[in-house]
C-alpha atoms as a PDB file:
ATOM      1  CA  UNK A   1       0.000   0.000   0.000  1.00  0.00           C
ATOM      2  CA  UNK A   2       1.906   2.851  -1.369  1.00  0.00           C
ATOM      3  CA  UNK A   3       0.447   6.405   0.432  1.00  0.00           C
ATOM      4  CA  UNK A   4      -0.433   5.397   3.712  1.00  0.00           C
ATOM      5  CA  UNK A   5       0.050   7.794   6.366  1.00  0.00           C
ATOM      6  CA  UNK A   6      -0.225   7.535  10.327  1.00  0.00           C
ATOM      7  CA  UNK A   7      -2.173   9.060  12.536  1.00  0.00           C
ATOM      8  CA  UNK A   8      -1.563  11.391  15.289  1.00  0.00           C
ATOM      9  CA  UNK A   9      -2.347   8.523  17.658  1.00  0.00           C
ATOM     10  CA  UNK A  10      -0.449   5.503  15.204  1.00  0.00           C
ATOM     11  CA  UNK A  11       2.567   8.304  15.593  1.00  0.00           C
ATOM     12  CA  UNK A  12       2.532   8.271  19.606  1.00  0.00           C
ATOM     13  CA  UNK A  13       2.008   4.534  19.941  1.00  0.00           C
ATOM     14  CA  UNK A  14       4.978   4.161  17.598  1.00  0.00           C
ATOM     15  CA  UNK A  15       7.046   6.038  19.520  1.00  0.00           C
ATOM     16  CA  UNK A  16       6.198   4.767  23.080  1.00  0.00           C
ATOM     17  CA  UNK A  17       6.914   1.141  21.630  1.00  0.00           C
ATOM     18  CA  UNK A  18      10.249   2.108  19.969  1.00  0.00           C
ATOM     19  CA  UNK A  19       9.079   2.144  16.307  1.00  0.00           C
ATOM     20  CA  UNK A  20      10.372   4.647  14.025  1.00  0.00           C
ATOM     21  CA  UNK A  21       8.162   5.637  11.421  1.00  0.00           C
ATOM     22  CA  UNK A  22       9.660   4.263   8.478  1.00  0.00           C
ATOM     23  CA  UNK A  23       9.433   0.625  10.837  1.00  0.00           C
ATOM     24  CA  UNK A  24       6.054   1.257  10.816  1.00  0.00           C
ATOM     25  CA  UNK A  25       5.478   2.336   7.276  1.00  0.00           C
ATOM     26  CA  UNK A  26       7.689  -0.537   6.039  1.00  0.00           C
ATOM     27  CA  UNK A  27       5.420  -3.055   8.095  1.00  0.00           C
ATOM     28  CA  UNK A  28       2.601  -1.871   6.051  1.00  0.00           C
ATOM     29  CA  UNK A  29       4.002  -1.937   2.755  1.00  0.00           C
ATOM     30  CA  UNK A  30       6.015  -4.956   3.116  1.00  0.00           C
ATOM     31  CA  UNK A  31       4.020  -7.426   5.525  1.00  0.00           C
ATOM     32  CA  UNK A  32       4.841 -10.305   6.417  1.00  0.00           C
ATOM     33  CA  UNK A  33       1.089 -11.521   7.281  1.00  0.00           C
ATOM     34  CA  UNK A  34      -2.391  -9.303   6.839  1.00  0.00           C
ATOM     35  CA  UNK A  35      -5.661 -10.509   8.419  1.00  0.00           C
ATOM     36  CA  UNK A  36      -8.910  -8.866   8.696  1.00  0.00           C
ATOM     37  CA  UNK A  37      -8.899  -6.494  12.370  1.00  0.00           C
ATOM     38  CA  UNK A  38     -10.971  -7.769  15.136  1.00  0.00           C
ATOM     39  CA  UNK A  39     -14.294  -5.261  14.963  1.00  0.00           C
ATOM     40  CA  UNK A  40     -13.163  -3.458  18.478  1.00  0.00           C
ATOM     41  CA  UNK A  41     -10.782  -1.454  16.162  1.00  0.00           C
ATOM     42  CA  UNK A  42     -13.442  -0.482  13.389  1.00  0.00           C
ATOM     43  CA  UNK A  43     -14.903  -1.373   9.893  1.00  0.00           C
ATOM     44  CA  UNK A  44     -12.506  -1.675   6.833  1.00  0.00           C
ATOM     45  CA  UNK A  45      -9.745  -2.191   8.884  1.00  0.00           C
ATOM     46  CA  UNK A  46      -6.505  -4.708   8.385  1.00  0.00           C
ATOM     47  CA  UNK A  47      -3.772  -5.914  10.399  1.00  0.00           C
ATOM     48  CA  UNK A  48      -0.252  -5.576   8.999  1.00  0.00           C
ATOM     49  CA  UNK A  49       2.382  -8.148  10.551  1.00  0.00           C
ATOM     50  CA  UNK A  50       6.045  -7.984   9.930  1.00  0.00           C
ATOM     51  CA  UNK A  51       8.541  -8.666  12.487  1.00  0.00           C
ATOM     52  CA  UNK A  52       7.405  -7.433  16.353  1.00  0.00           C
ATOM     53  CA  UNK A  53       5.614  -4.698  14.737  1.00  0.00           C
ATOM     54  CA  UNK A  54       1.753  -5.370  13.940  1.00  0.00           C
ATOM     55  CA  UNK A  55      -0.322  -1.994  12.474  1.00  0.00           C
ATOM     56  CA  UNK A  56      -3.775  -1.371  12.086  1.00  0.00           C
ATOM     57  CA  UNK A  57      -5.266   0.273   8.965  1.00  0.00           C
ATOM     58  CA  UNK A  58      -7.734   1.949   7.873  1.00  0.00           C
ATOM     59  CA  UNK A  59      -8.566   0.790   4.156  1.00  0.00           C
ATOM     60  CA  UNK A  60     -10.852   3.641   3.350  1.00  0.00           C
ATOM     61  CA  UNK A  61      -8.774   6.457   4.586  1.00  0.00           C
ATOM     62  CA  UNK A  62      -5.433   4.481   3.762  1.00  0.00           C
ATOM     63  CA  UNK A  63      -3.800   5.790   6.891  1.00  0.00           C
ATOM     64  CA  UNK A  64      -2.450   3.341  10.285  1.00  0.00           C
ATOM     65  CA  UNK A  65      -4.944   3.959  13.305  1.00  0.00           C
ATOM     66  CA  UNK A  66      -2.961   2.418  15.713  1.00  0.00           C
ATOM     67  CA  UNK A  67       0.826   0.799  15.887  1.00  0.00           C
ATOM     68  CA  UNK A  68       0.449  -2.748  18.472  1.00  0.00           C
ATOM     69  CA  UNK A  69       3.835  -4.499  19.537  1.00  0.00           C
ATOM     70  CA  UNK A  70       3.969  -8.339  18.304  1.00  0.00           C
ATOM     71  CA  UNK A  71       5.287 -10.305  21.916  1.00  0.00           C
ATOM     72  CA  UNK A  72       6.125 -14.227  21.718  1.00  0.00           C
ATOM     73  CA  UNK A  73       3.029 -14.661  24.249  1.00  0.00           C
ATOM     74  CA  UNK A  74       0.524 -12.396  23.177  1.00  0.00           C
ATOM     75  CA  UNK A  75      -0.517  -8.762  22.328  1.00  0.00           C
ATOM     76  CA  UNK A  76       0.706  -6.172  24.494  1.00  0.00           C
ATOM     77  CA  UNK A  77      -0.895  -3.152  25.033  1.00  0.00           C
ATOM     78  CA  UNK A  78       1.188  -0.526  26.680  1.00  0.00           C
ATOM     79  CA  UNK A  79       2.547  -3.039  28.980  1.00  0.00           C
ATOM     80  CA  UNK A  80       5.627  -3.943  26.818  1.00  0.00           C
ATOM     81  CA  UNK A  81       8.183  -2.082  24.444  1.00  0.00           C
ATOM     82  CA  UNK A  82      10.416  -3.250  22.130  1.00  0.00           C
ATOM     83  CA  UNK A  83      13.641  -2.480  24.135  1.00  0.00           C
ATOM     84  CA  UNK A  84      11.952  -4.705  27.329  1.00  0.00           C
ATOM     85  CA  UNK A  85      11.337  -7.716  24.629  1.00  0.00           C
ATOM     86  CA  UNK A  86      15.247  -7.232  24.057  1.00  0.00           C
ATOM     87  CA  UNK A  87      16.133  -7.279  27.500  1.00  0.00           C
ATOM     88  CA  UNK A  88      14.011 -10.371  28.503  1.00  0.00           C
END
């Protein structure tokens, strides 16, 4: 998906997980996995996989709502970032 942009929110939940934006863009464009979103995160919207980064777009508006870090157990949401996977 080439024009994809993140929003203000995908931006700070990149950050706070140790994503730069490019990882994040990158994970979109070049995924390793995509899967319909659960409904909790909207209509028209698509998980990107690649590596320990997982993003959540919005088809219609072609822009990442939300940026979710990829842990060998499960999801982690704000509990986990990518340099306290490294360490553990």
């Amino acid at each position: 998906m080439s024009g994809v942009t993140l929003s203000g929110h995908a931006a700070m939940r990149a950050g706070e997980l140790g994503f730069h934006e490019t990882e994040v863009l990158d994970c979109v464009r070049y995924a390793e996995q995509t899967y319909c979103a659960h409904p909790r995160y909207g209509p028209n919207r698509r998980i990107h996989q690649r590596g320990d980064c997982a993003c959540v777009v919005d088809l219609v508006h072609q822009e990442v709502v939300t940026v979710l870090l990829r842990t060998p157990n499960d999801w982690s949401h704000g509990i986990h970032t990518r340099r306290h996977l490294a360490m553990s």
